[in-house]
Protein backbone atom coordinates (compact mmCIF):
# COMPACT_ATOMS: atom_id res chain seq x y z
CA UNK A 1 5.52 140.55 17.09
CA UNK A 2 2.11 140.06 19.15
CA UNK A 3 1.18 140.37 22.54
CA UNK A 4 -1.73 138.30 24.03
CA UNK A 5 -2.21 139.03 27.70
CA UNK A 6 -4.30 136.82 29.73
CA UNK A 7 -5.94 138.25 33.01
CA UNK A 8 -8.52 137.40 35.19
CA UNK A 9 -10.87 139.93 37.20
CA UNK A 10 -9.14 142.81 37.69
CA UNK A 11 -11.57 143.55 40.08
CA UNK A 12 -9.94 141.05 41.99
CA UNK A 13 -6.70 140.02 41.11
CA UNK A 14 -3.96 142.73 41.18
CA UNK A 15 -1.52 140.41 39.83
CA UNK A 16 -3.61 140.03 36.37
CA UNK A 17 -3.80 144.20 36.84
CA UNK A 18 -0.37 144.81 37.55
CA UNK A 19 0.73 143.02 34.40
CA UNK A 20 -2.44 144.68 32.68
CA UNK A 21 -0.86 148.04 33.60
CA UNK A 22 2.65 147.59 32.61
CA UNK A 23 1.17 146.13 29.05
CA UNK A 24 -0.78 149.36 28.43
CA UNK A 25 2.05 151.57 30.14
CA UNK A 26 3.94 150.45 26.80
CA UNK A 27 1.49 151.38 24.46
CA UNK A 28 1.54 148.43 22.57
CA UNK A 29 -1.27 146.94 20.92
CA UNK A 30 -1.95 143.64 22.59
CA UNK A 31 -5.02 141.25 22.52
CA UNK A 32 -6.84 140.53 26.11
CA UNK A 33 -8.37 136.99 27.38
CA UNK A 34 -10.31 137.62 30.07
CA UNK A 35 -10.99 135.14 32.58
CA UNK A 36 -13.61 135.27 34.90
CA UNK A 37 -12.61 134.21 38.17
CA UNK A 38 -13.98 133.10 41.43
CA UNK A 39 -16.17 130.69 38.49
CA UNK A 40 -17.02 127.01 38.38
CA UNK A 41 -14.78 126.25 35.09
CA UNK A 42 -12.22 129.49 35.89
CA UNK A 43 -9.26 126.60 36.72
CA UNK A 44 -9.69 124.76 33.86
CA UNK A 45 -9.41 128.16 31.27
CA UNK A 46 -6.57 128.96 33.16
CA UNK A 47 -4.87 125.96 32.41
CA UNK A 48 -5.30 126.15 28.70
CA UNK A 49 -3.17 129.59 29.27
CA UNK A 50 -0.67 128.96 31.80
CA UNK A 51 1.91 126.27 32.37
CA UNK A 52 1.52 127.12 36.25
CA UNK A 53 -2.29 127.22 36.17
CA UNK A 54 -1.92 130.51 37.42
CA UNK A 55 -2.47 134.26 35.78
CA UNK A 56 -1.21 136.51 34.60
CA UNK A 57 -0.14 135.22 31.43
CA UNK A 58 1.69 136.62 28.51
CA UNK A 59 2.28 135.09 24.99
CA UNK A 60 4.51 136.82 22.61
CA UNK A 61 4.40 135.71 19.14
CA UNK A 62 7.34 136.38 17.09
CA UNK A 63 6.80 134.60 13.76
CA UNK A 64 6.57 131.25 14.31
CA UNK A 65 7.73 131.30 17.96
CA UNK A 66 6.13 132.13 21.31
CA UNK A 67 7.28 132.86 24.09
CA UNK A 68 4.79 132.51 27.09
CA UNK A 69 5.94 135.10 30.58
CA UNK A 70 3.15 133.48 33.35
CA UNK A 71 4.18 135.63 36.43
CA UNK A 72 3.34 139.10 36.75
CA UNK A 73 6.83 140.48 37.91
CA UNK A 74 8.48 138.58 34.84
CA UNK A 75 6.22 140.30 32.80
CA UNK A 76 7.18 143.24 33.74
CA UNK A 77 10.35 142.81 33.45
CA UNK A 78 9.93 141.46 30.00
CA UNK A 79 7.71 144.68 28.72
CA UNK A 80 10.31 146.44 30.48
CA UNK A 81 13.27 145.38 28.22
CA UNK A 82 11.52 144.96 25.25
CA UNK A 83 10.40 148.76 25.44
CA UNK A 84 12.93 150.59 26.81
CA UNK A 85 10.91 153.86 25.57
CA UNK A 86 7.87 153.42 27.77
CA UNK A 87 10.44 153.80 31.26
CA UNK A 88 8.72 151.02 32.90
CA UNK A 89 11.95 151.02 35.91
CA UNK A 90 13.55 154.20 36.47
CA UNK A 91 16.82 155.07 34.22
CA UNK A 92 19.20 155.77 36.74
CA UNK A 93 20.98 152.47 38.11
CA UNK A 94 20.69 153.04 41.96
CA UNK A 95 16.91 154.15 41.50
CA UNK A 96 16.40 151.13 39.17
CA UNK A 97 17.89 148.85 42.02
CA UNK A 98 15.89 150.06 44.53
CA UNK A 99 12.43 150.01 42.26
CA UNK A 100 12.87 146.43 41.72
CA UNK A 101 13.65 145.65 45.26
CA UNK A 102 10.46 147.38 46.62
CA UNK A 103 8.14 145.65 43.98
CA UNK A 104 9.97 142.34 44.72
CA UNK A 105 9.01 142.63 48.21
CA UNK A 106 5.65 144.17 47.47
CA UNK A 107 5.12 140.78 45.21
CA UNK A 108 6.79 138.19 47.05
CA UNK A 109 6.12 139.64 50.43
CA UNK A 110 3.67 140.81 53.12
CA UNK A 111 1.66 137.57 52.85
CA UNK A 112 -0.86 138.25 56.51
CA UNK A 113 -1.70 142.03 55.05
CA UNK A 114 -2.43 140.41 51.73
CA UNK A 115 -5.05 137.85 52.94
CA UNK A 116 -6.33 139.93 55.32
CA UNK A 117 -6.79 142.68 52.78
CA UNK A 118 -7.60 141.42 49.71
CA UNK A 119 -8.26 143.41 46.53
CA UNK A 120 -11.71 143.46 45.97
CA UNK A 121 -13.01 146.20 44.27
CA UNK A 122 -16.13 144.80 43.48
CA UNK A 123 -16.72 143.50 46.66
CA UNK A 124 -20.11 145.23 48.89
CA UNK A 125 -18.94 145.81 52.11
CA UNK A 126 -21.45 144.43 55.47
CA UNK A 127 -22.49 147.17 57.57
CA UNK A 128 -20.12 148.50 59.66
CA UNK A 129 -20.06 147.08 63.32
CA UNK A 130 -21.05 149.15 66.29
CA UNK A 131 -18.02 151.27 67.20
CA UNK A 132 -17.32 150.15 71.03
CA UNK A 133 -18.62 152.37 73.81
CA UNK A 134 -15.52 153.70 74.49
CA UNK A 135 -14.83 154.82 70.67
CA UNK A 136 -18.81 156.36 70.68
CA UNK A 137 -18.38 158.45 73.73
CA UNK A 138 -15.38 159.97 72.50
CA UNK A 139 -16.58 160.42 68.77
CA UNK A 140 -19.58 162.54 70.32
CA UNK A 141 -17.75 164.29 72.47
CA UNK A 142 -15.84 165.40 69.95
CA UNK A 143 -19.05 166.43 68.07
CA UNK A 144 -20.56 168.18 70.36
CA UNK A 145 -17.19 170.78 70.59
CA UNK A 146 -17.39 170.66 66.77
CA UNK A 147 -13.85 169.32 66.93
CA UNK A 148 -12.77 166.48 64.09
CA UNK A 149 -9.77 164.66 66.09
CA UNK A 150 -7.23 164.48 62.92
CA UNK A 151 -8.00 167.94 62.23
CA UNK A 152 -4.48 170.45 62.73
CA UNK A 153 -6.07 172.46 65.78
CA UNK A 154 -6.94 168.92 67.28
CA UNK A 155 -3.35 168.06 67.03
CA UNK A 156 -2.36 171.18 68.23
CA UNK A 157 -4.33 171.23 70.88
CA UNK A 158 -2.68 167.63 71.93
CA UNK A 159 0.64 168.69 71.56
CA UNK A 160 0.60 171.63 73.96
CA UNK A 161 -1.44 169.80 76.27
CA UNK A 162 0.79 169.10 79.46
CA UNK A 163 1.67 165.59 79.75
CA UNK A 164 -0.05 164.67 76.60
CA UNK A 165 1.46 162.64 73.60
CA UNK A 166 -1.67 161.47 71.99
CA UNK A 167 -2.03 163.17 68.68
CA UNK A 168 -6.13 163.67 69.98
CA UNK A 169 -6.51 166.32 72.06
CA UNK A 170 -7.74 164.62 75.06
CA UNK A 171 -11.29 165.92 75.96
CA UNK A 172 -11.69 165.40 79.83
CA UNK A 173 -12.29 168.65 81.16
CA UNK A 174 -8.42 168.34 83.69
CA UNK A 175 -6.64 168.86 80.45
CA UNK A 176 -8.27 171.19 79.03
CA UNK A 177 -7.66 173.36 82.21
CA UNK A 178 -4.11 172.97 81.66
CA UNK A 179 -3.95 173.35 77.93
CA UNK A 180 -3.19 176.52 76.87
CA UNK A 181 -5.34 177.05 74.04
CA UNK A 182 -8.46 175.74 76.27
């Protein structure tokens, strides 16, 4: 039996590196293509791969036959019953359930949080925009009492603060007066 796994970027495509995962979770020799994506010619080496034009892509020769697994939840499913001894799902039935309805919904699912946060590793961020004046007066005024607003005392401080149910302590110098720990 051979494995031949065929990925693009993983930089960039976390379905090519989920399936690249689960193949080396087994331990398993297996041979790589990797396609550069995001190329002029990228769709056409695809297609010599896949019968959906789409990666991931595994081919498992056994003799003579091959089977080819192009989506990267049915190849983890197939790794996953062809090597029971690598615990791919968890062993207990109600866990196992559960697993494989949280990485069908992570795969099928969440479509607006996955294009508006790609995976791009290799990506280089733009600068950062100018914070709004509202988040810049309160980041220095948090400075300048050498207070970091996730930090426990912050929170603390927010808590006990009458009225209060932002977890920020609120700066302005009314609550302070009636916190407490001002």
């Amino acid at each position: 039996m051979g494995y031949t796994l065929v990925i693009g970027t993983r930089n960039w495509s976390s379905w090519s590196l989920r399936a690249w995962l689960a193949m080396r979770a087994t331990g398993a020799p297996f041979a790589e293509v990797l396609i550069a994506l995001r190329r002029p010619g990228s769709a056409a080496l695809i297609e010599q791969y896949s019968p959906s034009a789409r990666i991931p892509v595994l081919r498992v020769a056994e003799g003579a036959a091959e089977t080819v697994v192009f989506d990267s939840l049915a190849i983890c499913e197939t790794l996953a019953e062809r090597h029971p001894e690598a615990a791919l799902w968890p062993h207990d039935e109600a866990a196992r359930a559960l697993a494989r309805s949280y990485a069908a919904e992570m795969h099928s699912g969440f479509l607006a949080l996955r294009e508006a946060l790609s995976m791009d590793f290799a990506r280089t961020l733009p600068p950062r925009r100018p914070l709004d004046a509202g988040v810049q007066h309160r980041s220095r005024a948090f400075r300048r009492r050498g207070a970091r607003p996730w930090s426990a005392s912050a929170r603390a401080r927010a808590s006990s603060s009458a009225g209060s149910r932002s977890p920020i302590a609120c700066m302005r110098p009314s609550c302070r007066a009636s916190s407490p720990t001002a």
